[in-house]
N, C-alpha and C. Protein backbone atom coordinates (compact mmCIF):
# COMPACT_ATOMS: atom_id res chain seq x y z
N UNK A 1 91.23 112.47 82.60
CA UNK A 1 90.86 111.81 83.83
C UNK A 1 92.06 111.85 84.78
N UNK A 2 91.78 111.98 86.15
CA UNK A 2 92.71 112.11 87.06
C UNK A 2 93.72 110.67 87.34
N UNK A 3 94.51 110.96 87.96
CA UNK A 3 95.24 109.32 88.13
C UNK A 3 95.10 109.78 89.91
N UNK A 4 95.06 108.97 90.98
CA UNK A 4 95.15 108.81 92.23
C UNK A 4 95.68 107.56 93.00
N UNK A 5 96.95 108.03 93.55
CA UNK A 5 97.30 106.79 94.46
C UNK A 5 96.97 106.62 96.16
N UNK A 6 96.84 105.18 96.44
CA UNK A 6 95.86 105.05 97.52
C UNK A 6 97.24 103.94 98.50
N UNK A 7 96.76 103.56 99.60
CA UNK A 7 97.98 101.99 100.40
C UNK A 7 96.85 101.62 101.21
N UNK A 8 96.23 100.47 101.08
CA UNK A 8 95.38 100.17 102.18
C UNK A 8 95.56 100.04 103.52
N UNK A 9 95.21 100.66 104.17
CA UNK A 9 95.65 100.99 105.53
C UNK A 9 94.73 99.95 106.10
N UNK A 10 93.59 99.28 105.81
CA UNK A 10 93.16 98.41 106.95
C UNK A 10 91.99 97.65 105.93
N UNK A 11 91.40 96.74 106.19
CA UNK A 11 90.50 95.36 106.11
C UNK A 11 89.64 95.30 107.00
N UNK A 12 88.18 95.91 106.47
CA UNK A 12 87.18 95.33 107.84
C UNK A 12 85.79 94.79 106.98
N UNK A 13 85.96 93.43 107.23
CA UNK A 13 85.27 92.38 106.10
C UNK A 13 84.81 93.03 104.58
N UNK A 14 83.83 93.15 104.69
CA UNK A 14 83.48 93.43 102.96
C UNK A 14 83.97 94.91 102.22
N UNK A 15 85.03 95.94 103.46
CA UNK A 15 85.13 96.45 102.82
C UNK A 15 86.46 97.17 103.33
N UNK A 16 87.40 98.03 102.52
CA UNK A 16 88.80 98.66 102.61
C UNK A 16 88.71 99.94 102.85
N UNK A 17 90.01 100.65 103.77
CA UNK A 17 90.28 101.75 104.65
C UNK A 17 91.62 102.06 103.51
N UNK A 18 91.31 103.25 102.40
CA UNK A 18 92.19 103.37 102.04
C UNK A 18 92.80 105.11 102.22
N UNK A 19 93.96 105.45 102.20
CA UNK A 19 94.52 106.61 102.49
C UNK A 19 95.44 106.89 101.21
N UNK A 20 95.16 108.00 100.82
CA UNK A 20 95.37 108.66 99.78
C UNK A 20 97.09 108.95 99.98
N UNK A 21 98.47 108.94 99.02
CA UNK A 21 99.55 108.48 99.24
C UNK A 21 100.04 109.76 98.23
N UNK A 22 99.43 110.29 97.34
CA UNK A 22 99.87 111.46 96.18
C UNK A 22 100.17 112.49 96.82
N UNK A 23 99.01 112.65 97.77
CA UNK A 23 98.77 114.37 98.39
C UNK A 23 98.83 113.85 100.17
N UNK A 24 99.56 115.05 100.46
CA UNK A 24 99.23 115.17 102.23
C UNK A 24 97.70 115.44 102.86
N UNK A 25 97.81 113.68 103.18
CA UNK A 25 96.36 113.70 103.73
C UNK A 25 95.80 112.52 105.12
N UNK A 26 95.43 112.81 106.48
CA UNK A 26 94.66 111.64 106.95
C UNK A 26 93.69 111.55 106.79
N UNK A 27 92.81 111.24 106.08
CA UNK A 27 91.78 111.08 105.61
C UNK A 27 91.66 109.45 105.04
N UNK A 28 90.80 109.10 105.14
CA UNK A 28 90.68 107.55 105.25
C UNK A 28 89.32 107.57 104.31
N UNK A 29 89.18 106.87 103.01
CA UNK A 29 88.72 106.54 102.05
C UNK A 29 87.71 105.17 102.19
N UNK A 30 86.39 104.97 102.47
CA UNK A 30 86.27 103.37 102.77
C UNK A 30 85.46 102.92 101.55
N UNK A 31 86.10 101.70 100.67
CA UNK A 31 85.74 101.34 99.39
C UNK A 31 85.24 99.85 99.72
N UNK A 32 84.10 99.84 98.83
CA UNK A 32 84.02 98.27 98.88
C UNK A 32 85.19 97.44 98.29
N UNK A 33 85.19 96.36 99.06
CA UNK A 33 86.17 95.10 98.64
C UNK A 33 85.84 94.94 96.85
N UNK A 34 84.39 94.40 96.95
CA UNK A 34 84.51 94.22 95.38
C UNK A 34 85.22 94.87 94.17
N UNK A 35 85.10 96.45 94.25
CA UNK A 35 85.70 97.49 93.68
C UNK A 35 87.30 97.04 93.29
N UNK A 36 87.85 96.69 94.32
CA UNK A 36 89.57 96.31 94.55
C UNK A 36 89.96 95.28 93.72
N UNK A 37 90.64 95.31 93.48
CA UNK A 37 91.16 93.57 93.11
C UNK A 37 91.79 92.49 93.62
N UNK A 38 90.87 91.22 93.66
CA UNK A 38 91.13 90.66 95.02
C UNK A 38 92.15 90.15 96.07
N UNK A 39 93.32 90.18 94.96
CA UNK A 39 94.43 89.71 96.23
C UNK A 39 95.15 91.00 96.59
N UNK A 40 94.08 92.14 97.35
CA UNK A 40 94.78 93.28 98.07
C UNK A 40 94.99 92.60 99.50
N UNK A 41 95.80 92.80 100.30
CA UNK A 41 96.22 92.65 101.85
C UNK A 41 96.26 94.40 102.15
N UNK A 42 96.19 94.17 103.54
CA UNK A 42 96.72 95.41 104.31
C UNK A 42 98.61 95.97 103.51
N UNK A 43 98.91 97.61 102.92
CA UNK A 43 99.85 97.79 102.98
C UNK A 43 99.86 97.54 101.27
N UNK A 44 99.11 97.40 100.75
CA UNK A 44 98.61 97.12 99.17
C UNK A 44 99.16 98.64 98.97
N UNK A 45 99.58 99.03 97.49
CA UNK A 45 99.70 100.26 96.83
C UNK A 45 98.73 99.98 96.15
N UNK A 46 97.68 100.96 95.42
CA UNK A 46 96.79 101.05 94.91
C UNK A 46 96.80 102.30 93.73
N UNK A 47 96.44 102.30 92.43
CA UNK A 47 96.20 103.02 91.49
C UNK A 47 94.87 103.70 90.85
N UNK A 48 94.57 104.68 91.05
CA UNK A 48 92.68 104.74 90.96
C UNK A 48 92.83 105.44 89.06
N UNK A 49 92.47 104.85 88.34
CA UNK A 49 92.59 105.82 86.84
C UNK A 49 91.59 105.28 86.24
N UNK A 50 90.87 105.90 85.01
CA UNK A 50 89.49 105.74 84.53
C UNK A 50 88.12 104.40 85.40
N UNK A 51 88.13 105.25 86.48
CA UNK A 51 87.06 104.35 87.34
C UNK A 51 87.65 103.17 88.06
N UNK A 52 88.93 102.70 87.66
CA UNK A 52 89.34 101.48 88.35
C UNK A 52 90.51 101.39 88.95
N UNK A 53 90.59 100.57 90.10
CA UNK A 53 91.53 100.05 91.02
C UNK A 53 92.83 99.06 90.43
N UNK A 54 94.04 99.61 90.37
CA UNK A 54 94.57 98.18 90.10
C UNK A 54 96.12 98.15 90.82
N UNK A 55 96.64 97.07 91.50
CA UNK A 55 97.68 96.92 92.09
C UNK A 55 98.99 97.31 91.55
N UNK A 56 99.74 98.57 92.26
CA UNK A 56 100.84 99.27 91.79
C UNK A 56 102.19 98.84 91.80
């Protein structure tokens, strides 16, 4: 399984603007909030590995 790192670039209510941080990319990712774990803020590092999100 792949590993992928993400930084939330933005908060717009129920759901997150995330941008991919591994590879050269603007591309903007939009995930539901639930998915995340909840005390992400804007500027969060993020870890994506077997299906889940968890603070880096």
């Amino acid at each position: 399984m792949n590993t992928f790192y993400y930084v939330v670039e933005s908060l717009d209510g129920d759901y997150a603007n995330l941008r991919r941080t591994d590879v050269e990319s603007d591309d903007l990712k939009l995930v539901a909030r639930a998915l995340l774990p909840p005390e992400i803020t804007e500027g969060t590092r993020l870890k994506y590995e077997w299906l889940q999100y968890s603070i880096v």
